[in-house]
Protein backbone atom coordinates (compact mmCIF):
# COMPACT_ATOMS: atom_id res chain seq x y z
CA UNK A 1 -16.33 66.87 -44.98
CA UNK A 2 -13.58 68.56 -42.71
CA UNK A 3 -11.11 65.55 -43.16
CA UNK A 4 -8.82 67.27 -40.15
CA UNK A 5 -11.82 66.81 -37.87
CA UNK A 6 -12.34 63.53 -38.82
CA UNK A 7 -8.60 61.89 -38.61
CA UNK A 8 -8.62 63.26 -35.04
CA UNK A 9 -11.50 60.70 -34.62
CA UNK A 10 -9.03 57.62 -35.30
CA UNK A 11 -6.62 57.89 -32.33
CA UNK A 12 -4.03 55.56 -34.46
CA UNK A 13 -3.77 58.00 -36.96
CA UNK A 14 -1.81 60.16 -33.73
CA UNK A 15 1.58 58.95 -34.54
CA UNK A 16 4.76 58.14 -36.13
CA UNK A 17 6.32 55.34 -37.64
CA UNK A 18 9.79 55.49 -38.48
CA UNK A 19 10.64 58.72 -37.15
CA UNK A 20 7.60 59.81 -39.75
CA UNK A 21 3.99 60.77 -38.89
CA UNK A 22 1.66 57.51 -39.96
CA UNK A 23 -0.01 58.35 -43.76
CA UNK A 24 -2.18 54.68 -44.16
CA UNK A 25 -2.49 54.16 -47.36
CA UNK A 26 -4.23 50.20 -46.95
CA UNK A 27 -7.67 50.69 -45.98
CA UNK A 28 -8.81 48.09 -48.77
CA UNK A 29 -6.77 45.47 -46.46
CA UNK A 30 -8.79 47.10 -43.41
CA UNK A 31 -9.62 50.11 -42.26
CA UNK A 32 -8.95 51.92 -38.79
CA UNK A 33 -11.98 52.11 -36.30
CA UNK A 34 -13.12 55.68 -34.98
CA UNK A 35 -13.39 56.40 -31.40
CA UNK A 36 -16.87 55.41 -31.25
CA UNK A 37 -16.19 52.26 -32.59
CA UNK A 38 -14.18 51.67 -29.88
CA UNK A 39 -16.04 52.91 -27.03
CA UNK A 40 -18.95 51.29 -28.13
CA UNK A 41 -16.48 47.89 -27.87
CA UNK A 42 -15.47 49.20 -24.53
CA UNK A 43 -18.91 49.80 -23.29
CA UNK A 44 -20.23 46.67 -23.79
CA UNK A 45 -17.37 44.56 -21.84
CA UNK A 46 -17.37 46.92 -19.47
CA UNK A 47 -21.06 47.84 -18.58
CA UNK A 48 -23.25 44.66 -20.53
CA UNK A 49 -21.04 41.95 -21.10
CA UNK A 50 -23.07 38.72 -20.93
CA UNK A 51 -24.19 35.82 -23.82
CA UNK A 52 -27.63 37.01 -25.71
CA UNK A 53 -30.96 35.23 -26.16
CA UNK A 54 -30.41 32.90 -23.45
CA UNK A 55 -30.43 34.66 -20.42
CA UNK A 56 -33.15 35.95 -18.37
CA UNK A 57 -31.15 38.19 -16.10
CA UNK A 58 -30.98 42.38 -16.70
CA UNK A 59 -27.11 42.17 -18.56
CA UNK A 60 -28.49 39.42 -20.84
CA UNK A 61 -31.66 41.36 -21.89
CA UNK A 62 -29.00 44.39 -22.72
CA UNK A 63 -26.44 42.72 -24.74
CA UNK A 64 -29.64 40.81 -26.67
CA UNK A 65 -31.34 44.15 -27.19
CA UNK A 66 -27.98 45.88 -28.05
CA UNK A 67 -26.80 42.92 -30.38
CA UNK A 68 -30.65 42.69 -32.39
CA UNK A 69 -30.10 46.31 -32.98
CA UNK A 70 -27.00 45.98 -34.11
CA UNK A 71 -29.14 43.51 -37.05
CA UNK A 72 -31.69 46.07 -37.47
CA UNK A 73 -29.35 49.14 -38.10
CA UNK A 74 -27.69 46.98 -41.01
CA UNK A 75 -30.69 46.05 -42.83
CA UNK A 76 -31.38 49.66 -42.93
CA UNK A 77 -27.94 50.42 -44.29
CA UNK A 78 -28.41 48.08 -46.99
CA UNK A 79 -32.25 48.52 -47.31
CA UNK A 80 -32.96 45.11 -46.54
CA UNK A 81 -37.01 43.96 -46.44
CA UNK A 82 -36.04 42.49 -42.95
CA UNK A 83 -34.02 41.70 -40.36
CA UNK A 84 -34.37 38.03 -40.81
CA UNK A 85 -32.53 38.76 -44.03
CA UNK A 86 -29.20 39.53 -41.95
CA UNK A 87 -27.14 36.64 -41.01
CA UNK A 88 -23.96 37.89 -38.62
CA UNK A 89 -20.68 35.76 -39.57
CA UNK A 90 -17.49 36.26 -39.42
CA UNK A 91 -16.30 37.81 -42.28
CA UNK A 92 -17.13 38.25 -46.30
CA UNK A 93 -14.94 35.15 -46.80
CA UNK A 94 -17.24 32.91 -43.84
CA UNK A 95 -20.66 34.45 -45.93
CA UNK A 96 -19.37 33.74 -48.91
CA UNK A 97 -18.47 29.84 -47.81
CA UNK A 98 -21.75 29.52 -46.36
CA UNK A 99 -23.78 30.20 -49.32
CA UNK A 100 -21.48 28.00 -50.99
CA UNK A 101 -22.05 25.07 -48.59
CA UNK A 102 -25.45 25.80 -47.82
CA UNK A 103 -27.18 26.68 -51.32
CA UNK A 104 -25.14 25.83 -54.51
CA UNK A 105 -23.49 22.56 -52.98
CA UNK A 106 -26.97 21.52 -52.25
CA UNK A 107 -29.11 22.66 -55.26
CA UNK A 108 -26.73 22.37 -58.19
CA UNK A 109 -25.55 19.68 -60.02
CA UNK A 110 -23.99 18.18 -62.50
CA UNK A 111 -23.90 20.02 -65.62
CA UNK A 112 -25.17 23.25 -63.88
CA UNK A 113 -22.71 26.14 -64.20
CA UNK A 114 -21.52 28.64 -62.29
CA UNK A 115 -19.88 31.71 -63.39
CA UNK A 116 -17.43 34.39 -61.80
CA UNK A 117 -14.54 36.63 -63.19
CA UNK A 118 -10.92 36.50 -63.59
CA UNK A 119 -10.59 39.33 -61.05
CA UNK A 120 -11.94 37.57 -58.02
CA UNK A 121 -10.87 37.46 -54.31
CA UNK A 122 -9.69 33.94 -53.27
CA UNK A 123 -12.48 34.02 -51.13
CA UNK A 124 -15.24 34.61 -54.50
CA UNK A 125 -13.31 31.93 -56.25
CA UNK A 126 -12.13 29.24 -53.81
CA UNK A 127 -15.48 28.39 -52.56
CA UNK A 128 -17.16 27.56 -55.72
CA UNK A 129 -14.22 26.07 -57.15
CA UNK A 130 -14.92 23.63 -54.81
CA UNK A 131 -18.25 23.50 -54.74
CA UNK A 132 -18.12 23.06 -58.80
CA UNK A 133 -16.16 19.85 -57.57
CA UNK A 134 -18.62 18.59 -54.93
CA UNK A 135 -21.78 18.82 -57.52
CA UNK A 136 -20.07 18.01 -60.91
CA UNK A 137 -21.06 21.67 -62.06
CA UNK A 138 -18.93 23.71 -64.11
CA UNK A 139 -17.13 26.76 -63.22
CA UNK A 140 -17.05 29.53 -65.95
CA UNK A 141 -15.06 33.17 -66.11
CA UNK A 142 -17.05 36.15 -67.63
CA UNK A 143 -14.06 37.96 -69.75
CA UNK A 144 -12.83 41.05 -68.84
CA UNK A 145 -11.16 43.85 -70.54
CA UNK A 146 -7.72 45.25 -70.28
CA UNK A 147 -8.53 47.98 -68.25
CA UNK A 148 -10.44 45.67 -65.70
CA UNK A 149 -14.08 46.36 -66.71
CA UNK A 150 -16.48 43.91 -67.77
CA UNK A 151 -18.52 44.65 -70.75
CA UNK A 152 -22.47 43.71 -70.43
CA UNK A 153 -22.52 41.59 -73.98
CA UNK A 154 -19.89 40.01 -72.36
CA UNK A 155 -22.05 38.92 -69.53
CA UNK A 156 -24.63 37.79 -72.16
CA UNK A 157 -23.06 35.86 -74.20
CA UNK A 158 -21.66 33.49 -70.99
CA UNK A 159 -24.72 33.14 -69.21
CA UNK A 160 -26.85 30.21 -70.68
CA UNK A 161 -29.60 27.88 -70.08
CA UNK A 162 -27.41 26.22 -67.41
CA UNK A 163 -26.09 29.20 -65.54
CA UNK A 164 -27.34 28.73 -61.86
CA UNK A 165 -24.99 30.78 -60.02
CA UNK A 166 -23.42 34.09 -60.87
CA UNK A 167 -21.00 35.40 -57.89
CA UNK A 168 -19.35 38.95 -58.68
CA UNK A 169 -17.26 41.30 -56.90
CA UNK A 170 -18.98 45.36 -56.86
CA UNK A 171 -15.43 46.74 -56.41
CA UNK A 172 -12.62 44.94 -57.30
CA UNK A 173 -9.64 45.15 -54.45
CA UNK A 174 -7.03 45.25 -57.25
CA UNK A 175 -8.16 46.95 -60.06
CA UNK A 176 -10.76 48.97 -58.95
CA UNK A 177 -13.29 48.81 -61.12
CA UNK A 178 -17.09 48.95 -59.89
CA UNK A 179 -19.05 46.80 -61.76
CA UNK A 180 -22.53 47.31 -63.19
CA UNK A 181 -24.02 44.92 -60.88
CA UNK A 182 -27.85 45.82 -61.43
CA UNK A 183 -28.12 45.10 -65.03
CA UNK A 184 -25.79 41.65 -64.28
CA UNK A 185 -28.67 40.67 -61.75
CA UNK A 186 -31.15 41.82 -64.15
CA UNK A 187 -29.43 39.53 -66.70
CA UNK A 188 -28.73 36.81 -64.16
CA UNK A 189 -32.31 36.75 -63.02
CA UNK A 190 -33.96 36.73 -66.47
CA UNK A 191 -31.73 33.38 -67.54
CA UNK A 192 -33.47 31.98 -64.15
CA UNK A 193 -29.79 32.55 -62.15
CA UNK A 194 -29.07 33.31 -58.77
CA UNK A 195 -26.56 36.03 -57.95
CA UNK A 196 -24.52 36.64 -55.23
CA UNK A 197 -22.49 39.79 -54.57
CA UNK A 198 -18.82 40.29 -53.22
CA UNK A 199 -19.62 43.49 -51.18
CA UNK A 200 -16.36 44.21 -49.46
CA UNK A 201 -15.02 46.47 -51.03
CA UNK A 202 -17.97 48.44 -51.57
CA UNK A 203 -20.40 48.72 -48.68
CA UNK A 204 -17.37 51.00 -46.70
CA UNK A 205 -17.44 53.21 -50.02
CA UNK A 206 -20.99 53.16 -51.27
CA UNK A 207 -24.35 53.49 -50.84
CA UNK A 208 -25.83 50.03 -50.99
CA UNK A 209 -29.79 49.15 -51.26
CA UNK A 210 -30.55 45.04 -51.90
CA UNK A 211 -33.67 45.75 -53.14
CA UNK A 212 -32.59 47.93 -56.02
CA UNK A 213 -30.10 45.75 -57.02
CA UNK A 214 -32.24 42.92 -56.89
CA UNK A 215 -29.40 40.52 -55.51
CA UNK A 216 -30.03 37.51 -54.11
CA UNK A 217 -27.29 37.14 -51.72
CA UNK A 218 -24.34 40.04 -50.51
CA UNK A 219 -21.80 39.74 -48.17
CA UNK A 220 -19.60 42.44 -46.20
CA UNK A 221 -17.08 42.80 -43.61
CA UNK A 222 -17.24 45.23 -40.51
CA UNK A 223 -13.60 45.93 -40.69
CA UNK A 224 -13.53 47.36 -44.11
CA UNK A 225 -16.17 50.36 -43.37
CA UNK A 226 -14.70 51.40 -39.87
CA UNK A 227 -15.76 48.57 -37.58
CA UNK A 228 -14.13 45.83 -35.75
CA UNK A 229 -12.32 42.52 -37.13
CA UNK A 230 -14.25 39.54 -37.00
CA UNK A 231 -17.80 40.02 -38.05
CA UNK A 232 -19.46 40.25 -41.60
CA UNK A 233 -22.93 39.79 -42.68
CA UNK A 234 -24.63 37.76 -45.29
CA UNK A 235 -27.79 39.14 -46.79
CA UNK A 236 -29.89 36.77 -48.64
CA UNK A 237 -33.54 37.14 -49.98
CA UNK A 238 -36.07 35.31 -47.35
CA UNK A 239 -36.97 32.87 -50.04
CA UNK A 240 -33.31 31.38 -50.43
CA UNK A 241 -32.10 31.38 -46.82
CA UNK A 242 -35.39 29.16 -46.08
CA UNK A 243 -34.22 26.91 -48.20
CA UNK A 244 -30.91 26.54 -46.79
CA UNK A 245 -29.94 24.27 -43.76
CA UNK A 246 -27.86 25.13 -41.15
CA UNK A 247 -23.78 25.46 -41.41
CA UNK A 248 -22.98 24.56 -37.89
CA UNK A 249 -24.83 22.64 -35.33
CA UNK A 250 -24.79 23.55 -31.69
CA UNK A 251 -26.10 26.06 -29.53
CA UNK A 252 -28.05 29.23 -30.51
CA UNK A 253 -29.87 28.06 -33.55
CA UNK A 254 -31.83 25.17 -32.11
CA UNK A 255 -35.55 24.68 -31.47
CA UNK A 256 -35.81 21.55 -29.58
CA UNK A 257 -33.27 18.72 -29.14
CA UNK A 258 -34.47 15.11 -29.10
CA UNK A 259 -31.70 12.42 -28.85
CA UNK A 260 -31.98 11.34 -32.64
CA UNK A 261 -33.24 14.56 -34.09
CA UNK A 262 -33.64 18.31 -33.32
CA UNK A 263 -35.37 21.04 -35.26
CA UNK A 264 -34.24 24.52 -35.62
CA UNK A 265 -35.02 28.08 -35.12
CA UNK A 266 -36.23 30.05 -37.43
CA UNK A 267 -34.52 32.88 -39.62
CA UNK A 268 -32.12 34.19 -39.45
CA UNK A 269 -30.76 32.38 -35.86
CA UNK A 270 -30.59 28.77 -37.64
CA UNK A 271 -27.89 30.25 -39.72
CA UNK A 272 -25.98 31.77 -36.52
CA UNK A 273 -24.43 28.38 -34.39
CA UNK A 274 -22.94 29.05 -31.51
CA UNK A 275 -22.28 32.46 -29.53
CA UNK A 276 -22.13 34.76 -31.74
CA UNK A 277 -19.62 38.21 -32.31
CA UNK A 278 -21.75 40.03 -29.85
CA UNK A 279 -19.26 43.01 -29.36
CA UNK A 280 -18.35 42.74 -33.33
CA UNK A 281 -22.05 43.52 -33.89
CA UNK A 282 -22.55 46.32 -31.73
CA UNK A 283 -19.44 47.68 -33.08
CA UNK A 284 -20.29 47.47 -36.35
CA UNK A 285 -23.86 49.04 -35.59
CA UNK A 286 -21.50 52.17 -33.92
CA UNK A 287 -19.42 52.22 -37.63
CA UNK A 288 -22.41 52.35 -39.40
CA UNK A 289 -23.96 55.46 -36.79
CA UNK A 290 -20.44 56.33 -37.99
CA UNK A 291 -20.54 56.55 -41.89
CA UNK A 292 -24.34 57.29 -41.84
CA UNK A 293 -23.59 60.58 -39.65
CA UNK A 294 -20.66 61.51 -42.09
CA UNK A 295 -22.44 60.34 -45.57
CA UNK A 296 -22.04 57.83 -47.66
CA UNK A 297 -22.62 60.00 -50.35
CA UNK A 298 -19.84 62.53 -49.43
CA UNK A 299 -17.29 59.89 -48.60
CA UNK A 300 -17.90 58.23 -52.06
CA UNK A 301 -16.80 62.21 -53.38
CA UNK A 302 -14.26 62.31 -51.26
CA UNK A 303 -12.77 59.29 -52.18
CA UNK A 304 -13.53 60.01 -56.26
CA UNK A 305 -11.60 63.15 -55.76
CA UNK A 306 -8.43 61.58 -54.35
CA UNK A 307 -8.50 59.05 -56.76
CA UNK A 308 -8.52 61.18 -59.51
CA UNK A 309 -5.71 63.42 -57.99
CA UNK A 310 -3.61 60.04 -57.31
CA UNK A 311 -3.91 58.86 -61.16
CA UNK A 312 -3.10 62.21 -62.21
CA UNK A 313 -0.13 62.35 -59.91
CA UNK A 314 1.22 58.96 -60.24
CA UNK A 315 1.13 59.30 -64.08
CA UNK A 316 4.05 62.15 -63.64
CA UNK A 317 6.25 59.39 -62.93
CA UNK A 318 8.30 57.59 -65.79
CA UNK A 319 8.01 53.50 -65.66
CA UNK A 320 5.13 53.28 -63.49
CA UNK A 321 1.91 51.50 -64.84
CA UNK A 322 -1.40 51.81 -62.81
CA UNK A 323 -3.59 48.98 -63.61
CA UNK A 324 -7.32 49.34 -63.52
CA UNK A 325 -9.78 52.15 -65.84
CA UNK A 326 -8.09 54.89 -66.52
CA UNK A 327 -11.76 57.46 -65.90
CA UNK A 328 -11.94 57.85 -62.35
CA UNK A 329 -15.62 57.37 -61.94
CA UNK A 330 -15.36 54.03 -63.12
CA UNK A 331 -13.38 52.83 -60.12
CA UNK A 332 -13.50 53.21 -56.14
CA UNK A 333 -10.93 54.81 -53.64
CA UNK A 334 -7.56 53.03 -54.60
CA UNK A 335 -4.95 52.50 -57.21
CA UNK A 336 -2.16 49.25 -58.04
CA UNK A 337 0.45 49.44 -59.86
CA UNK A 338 4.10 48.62 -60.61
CA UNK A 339 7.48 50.68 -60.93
CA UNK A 340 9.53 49.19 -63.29
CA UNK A 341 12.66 46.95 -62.56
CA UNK A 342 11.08 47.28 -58.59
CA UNK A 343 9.29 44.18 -56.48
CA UNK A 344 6.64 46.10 -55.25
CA UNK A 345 7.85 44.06 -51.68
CA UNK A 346 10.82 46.64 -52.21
CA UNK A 347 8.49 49.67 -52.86
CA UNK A 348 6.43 49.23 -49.62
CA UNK A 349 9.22 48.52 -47.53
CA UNK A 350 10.72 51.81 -48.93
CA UNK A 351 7.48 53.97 -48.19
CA UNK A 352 7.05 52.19 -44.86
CA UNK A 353 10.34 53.68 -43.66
CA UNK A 354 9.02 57.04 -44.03
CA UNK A 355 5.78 56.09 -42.39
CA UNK A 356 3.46 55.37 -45.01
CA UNK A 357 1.84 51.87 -45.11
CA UNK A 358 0.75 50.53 -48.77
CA UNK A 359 -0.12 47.05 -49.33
CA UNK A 360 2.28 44.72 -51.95
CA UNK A 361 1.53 41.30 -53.18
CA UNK A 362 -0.64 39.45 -55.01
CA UNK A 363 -3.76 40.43 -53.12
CA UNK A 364 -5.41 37.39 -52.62
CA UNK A 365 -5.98 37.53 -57.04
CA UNK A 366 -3.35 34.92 -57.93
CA UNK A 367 -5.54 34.55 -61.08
CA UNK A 368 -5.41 37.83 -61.79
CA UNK A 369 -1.66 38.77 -61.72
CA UNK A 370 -1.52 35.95 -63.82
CA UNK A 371 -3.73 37.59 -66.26
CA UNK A 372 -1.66 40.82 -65.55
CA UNK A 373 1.44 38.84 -66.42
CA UNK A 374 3.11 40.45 -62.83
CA UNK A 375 3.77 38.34 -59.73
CA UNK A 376 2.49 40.92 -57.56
CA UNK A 377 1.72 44.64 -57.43
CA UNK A 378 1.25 47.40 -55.00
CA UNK A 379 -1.51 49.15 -53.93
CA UNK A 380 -2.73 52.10 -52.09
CA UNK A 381 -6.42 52.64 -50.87
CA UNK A 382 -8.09 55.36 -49.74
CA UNK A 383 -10.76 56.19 -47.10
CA UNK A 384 -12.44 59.36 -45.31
CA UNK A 385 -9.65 59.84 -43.03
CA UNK A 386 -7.05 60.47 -46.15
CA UNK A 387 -6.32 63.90 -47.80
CA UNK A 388 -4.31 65.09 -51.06
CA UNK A 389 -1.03 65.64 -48.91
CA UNK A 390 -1.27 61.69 -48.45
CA UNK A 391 -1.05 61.21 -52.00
CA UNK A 392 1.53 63.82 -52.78
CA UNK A 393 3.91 61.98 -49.69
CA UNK A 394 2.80 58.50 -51.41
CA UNK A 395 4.51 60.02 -54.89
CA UNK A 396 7.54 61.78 -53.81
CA UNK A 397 7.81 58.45 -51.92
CA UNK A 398 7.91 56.28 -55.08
CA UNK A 399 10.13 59.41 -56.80
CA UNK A 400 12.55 58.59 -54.34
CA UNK A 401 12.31 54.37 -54.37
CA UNK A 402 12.75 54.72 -58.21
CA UNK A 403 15.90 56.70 -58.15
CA UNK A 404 17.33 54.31 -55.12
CA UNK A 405 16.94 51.25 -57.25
CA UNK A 406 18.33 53.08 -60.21
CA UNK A 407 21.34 53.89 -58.31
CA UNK A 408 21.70 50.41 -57.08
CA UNK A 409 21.20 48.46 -60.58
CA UNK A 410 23.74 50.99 -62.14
């Protein structure tokens, strides 16, 4: 990839913060949107802006056609069976609370478990925590190892006759780590389990294909792989949406309306209340034109190279511990970590005023830095748009935040 052509593709990248040119270092958090992306946005309010479905009028037959393809292009990213197998929402989190509401909190109960991992998002841990309350179900952890991988025997020995539910992250957004999420479907499906993937971090990375995994449900976000904020996708298997009722009531997903009772449509528009992200689909169809055109192949290589170069780098400097596996094909595009006697608050707010944006805090993992035994941690990600010199700015920048602080404690 010529990573020069590409950066001139995000116009944001174009400028300087502090008196510095931009290096973004926080693409887990979200990534910036490529020109397309945002013509495509433009286009439709512009030229096609009107509701879909409903109208019979040439704008309305546009945006419907525009928005369906939008559903069509991302079953073919992820190698879905069908389109009816892609439910637009409004983010991982909203996808993630709607299987939670809309299949475990009404098919498990009490006594039933469900099981996750200590290295969750809030959003793959918060929703079944509850729903464990709702049913009377129990919520179990599959351990993890020090260097944030999960071991497979591991997996076995936690799943057991009453495992219904397995919900994993692929990528982790603080250690890393990509999990072997084939063989945990494999093992989830042969204990009679249903498993749900946190996507991400992994679908802007990653080639994805469903089918191969043999997941039952996956969730994404457009604005982690180049598209806009506010939309996400939930895939689920025909079988299991069916099943489901609807999360919200209203327009959209109805068949006919009586006074005391209604019916619904059928998959996947019962799932979808209400007008729907019509420009966040289309521009998430124009991301994924986007990364399809570029590779997701060479992106992932990309990406495995920097990472590499970044835990080779960062290990030059004394006091600083990375967190996550230490082999670089084990993990995706970004690295945490700590400098010692440093809040990473004060390490980000030192990079920032030389123009380079890294995300500190606890990352929506509260667990997790628990486990860590750290409040918080920073974190740099990396995407198609960053380069080596990035990485080399990011280090002298944290060379020059640990002498600072060393001068100010002595």
């Amino acid at each position: 990839m010529n990573i020069k052509e590409i950066r001139h593709q995000f116009p944001i990248l174009n400028q300087n913060i502090n008196g510095h040119p931009l290096i973004y270092l926080d693409s887990a958090a979200t990534s910036q949107k490529p020109v397309v992306v945002i013509e495509a946005l433009e286009n439709y309010y512009k030229k096609y802006n009107s509701n879909v479905h409903r109208g019979a009028h040439t704008l309305g037959n546009i945006a419907t056609d525009a928005f369906e393809n939008a559903r069509e292009k991302v079953k073919t990213f992820i190698h879905a069976k069908e389109s009816a197998e892609i439910v637009f929402t409004r983010s991982t989190t909203a996808s993630l609370n709607l299987v939670a509401q809309c299949y475990v909190r009404e098919f498990l109960r009490e006594g039933d478990e469900i099981l996750i991992t200590l290295m969750e998002h809030h959003s793959n841990l918060i929703p079944w925590q509850q729903a464990a309350k709702a049913t009377g179900a129990t919520l179990k952890f599959i351990p993890i190892q020090t260097d944030g991988t999960i071991h497979l025997k591991d997996v076995e020995n936690a799943v057991t006759a009453k495992t219904k539910f397995i919900s994993i992250t692929h990528v982790s957004n603080v250690m890393g780590t990509i999990h072997p999420v084939k063989e945990i479907a494999e093992i989830a499906h042969r204990h009679g389990a249903v498993i749900c993937i946190d996507a991400a971090q992994s679908a802007p990375h990653l080639r994805l294909n469903v089918q191969d995994l043999d997941c039952d449900f996956l969730a994404i976000s457009g604005h982690k792989m180049a598209g806009p904020t506010g939309i996400g996708v939930l895939y689920g298997k025909r079988t299991l949406l069916e099943k489901m009722r609807p999360y919200e009531y209203g327009g959209e997903m109805i068949d006919f309306v009586d006074l005391y009772d209604s019916t619904w449509k059928e998959l996947p528009w019962k799932l979808e209340g209400g007008t729907p992200n019509i420009a966040g689909a289309i521009g998430l169809a124009a991301a994924i034109d986007f990364l399809e055109q570029l590779g997701l192949d060479q992106i992932s290589r990309h990406e495995q190279q920097l990472v590499t170069y970044a835990l080779e780098k960062l290990s030059s400097i004394e006091g600083i511990s990375v967190y996550g596996p230490k082999q670089p094909d084990h993990r995706s595009g970004l690295v945490t970590f700590n400098l010692r006697d440093v809040h990473p608050h004060d390490v980000a707010t030192i990079l920032d005023a030389q123009g380079i944006a890294i995300r500190a805090g606890h990352h929506c993992c509260q667990p997790l830095m628990k486990w860590l035994n750290v409040s918080a941690t920073a974190r740099a990600s990396f995407y198609l748009y960053n380069t080596e010199e990035d990485i080399d700015a990011l280090v002298n920048g944290l060379k020059q935040a640990k002498t600072y602080f060393q001068n100010v404690i002595c």
